[in-house]
C-alpha atoms as a PDB file:
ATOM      1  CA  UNK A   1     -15.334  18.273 -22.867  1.00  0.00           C
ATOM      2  CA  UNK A   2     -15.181  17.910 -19.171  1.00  0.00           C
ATOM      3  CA  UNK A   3     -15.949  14.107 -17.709  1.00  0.00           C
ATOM      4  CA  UNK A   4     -17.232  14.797 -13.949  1.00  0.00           C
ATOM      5  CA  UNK A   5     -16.989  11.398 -12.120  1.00  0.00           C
ATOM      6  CA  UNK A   6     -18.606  10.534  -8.808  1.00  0.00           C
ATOM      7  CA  UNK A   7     -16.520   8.901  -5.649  1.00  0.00           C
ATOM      8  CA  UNK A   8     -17.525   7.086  -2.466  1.00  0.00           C
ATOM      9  CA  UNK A   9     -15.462   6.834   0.291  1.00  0.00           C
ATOM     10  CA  UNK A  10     -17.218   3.949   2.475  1.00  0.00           C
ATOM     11  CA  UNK A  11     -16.150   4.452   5.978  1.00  0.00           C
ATOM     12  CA  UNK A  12     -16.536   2.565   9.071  1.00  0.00           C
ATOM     13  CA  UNK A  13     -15.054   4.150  12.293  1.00  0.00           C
ATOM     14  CA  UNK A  14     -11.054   4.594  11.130  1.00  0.00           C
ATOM     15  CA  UNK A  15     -11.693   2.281   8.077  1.00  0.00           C
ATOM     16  CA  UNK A  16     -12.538   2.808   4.055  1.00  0.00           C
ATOM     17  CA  UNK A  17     -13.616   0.141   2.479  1.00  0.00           C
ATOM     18  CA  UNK A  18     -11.455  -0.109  -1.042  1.00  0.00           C
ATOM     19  CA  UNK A  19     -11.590  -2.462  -3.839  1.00  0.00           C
ATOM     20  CA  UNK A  20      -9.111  -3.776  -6.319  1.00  0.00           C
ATOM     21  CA  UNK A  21      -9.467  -3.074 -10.094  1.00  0.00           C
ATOM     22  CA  UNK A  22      -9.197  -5.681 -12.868  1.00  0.00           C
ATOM     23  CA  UNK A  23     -10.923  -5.945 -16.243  1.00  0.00           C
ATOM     24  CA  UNK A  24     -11.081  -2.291 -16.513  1.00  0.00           C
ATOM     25  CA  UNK A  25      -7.791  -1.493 -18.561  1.00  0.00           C
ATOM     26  CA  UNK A  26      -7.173   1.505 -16.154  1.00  0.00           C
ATOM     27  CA  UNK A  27      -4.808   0.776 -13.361  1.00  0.00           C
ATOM     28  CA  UNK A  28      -5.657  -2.735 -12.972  1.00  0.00           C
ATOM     29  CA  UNK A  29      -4.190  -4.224  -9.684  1.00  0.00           C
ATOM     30  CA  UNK A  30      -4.349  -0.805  -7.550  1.00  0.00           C
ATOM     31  CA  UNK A  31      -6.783  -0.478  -5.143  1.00  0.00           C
ATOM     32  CA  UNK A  32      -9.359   2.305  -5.445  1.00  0.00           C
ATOM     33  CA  UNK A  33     -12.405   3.437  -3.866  1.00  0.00           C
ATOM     34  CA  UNK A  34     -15.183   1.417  -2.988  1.00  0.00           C
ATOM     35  CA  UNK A  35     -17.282   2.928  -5.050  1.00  0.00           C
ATOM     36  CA  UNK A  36     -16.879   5.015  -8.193  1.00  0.00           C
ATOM     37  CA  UNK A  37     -18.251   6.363 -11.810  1.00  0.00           C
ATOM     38  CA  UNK A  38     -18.688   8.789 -14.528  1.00  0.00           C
ATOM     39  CA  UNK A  39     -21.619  11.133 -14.098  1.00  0.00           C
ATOM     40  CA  UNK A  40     -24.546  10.080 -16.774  1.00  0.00           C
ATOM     41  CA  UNK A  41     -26.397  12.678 -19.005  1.00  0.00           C
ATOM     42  CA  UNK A  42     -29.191  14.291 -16.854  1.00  0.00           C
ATOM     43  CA  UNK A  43     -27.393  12.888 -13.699  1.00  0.00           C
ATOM     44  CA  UNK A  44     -26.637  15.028 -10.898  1.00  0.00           C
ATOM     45  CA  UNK A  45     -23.029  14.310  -8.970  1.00  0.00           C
ATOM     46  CA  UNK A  46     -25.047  12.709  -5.936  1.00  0.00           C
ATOM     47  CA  UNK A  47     -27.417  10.624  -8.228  1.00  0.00           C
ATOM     48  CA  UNK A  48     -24.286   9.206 -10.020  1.00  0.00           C
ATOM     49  CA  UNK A  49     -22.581   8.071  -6.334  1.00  0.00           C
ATOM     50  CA  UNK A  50     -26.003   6.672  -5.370  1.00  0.00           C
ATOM     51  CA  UNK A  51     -25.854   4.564  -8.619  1.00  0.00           C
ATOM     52  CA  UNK A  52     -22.704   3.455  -8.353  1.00  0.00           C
ATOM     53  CA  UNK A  53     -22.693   2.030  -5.121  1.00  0.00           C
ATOM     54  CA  UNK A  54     -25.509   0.002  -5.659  1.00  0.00           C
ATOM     55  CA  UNK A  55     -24.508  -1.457  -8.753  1.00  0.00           C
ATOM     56  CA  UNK A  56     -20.551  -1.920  -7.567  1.00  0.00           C
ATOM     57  CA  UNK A  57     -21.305  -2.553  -4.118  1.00  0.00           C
ATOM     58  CA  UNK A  58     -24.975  -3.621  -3.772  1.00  0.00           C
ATOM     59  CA  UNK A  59     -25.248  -1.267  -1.263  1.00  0.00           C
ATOM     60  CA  UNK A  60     -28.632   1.636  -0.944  1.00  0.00           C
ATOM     61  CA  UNK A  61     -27.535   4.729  -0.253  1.00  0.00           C
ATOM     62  CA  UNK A  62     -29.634   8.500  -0.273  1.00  0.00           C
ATOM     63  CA  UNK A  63     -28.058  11.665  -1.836  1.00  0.00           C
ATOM     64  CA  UNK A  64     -28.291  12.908   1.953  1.00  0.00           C
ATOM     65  CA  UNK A  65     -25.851  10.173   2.934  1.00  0.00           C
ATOM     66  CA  UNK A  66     -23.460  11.713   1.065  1.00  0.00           C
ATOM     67  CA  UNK A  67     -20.687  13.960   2.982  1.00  0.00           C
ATOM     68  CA  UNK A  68     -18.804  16.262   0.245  1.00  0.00           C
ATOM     69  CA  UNK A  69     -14.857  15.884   1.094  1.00  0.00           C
ATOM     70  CA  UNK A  70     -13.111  17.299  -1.829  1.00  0.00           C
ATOM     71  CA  UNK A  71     -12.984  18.313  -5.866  1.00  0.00           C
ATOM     72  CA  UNK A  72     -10.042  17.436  -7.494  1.00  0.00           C
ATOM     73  CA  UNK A  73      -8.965  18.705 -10.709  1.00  0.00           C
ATOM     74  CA  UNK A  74      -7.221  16.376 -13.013  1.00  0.00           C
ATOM     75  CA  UNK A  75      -5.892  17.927 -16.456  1.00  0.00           C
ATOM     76  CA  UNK A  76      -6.774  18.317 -18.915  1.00  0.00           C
ATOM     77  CA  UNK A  77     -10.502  17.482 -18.798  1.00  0.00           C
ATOM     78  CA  UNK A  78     -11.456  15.315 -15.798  1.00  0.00           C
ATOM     79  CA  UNK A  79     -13.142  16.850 -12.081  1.00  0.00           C
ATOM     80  CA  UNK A  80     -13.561  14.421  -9.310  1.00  0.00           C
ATOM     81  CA  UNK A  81     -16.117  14.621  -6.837  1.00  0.00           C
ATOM     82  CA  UNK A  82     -15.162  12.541  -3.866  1.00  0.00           C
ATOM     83  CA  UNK A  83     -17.495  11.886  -1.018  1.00  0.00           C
ATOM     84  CA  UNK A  84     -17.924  10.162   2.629  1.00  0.00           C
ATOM     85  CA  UNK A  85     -20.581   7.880   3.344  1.00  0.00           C
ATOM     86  CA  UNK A  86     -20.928   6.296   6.597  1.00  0.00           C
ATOM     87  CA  UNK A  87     -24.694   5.082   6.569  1.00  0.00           C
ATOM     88  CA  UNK A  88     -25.958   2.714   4.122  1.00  0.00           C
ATOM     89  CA  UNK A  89     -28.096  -0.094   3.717  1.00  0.00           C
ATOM     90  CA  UNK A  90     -27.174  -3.495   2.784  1.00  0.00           C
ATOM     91  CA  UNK A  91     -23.837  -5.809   3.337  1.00  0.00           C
ATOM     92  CA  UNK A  92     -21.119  -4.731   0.676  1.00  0.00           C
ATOM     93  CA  UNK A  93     -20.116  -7.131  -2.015  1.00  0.00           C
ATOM     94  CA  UNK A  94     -18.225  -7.252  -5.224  1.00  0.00           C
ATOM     95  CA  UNK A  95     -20.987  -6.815  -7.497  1.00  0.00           C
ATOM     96  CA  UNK A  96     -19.253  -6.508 -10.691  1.00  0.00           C
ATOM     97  CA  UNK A  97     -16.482  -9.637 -10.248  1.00  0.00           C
ATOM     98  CA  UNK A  98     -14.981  -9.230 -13.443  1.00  0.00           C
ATOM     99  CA  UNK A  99     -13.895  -5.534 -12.359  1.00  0.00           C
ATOM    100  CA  UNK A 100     -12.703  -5.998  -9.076  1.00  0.00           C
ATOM    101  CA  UNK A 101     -10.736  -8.692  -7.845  1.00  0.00           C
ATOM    102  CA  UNK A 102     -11.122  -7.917  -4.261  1.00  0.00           C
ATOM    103  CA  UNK A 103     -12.765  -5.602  -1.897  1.00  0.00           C
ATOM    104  CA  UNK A 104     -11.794  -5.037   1.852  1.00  0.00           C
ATOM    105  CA  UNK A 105     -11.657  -2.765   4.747  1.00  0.00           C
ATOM    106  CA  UNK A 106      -8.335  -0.697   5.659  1.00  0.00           C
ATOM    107  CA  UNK A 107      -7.240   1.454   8.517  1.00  0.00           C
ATOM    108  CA  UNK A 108      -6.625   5.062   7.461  1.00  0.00           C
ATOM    109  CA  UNK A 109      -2.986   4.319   9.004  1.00  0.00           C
ATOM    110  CA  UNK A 110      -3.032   1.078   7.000  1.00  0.00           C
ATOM    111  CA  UNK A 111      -3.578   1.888   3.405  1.00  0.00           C
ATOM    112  CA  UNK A 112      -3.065  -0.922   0.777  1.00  0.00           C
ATOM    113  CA  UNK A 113      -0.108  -0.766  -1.833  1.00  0.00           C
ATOM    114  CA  UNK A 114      -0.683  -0.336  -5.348  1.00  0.00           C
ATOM    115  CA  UNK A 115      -3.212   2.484  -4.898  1.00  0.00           C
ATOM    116  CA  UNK A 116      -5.098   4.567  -7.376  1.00  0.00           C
ATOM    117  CA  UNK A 117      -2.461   7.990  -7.041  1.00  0.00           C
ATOM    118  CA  UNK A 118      -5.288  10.188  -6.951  1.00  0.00           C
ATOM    119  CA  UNK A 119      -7.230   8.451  -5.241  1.00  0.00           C
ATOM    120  CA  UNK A 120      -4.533   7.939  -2.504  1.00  0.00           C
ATOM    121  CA  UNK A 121      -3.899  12.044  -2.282  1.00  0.00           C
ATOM    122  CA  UNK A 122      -7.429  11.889  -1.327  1.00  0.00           C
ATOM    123  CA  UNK A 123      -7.533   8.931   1.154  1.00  0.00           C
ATOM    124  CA  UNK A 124      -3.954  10.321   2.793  1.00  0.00           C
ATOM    125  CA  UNK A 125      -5.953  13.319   3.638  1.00  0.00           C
ATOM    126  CA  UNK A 126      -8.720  12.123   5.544  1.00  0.00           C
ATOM    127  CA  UNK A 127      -7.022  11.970   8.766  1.00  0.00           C
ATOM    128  CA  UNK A 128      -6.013  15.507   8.881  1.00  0.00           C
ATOM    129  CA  UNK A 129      -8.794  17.060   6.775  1.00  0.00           C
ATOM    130  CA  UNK A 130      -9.256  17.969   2.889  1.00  0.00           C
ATOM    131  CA  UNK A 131      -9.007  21.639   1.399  1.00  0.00           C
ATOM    132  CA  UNK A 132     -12.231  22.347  -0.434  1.00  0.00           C
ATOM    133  CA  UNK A 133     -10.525  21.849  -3.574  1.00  0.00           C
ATOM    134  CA  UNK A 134      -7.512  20.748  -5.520  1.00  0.00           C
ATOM    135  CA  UNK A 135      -5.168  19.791  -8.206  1.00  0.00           C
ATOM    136  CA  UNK A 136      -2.858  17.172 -10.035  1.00  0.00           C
ATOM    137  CA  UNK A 137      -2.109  19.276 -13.000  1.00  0.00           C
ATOM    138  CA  UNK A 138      -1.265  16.669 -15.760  1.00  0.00           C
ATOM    139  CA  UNK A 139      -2.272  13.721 -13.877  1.00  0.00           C
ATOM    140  CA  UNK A 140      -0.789  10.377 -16.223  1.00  0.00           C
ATOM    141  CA  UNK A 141      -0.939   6.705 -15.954  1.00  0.00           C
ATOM    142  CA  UNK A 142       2.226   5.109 -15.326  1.00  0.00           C
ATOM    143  CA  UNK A 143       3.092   3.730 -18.199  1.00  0.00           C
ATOM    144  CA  UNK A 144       0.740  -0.038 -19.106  1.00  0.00           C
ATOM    145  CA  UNK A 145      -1.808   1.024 -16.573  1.00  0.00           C
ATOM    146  CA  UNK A 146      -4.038   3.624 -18.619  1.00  0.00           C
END
């Protein structure tokens, strides 16, 4: 079964706005995207980034707000849909405490260490543009973070 999840890459200017995981028992300590989710039953991609950021971020965003960047495949059974948003409504905050620890602004230039690795292929990208689509083959955990 494939499990489509939904990304949001907040950006400000040369910023993203990432948080750091905890709780979650996946990669706990690495920051990720700001915003982030598995796609519901009867969900579309864009209705499952919407969701997310309000309920991780508190922020309102519209389906149109949404800028496609990329679709990563990650073996054997996972697609990513990652997206740009740089309009929203509301102040960003941690909305869920007890899975993120932090949540911050970083240059493009400037991003954090521990990262997410496929989330960082993404974010490394930005500055010089994503292909339409791509691929981590076997993508695994280091071991103690999955």
């Amino acid at each position: 079964m494939l499990i489509p999840v939904a990304y949001v890459i907040f950006r400000r200017e040369n910023q993203v706005l990432l948080q750091q995981r905890r709780g979650t028992g996946f990669m706990d300590g690495y920051w990720a995207a700001g915003a982030a989710g598995h796609v519901e039953p009867g969900e579309s991609v864009h209705q499952a980034a919407c969701r997310e950021a309000f309920e991780e971020l508190g922020l309102r965003i519209e389906p149109g707000d949404l800028e496609p960047l990329t679709v990563l495949h990650r073996a054997p059974n996972r697609v990513d849909f990652f997206f740009q948003c740089t309009s929203w409504e509301g102040q960003p905050r941690r909305m869920e405490p007890g899975k993120a620890a932090s949540l911050r602004w970083f240059g493009v230039d400037e991003l954090p260490t521990p990262a997410v690795p496929h989330e960082l292929h993404v974010l490394a990208q930005l500055r010089a543009g994503l292909p339409p689509f791509g691929s981590l083959g076997d993508f695994t955990p280091p071991a103690g973070l999955g």
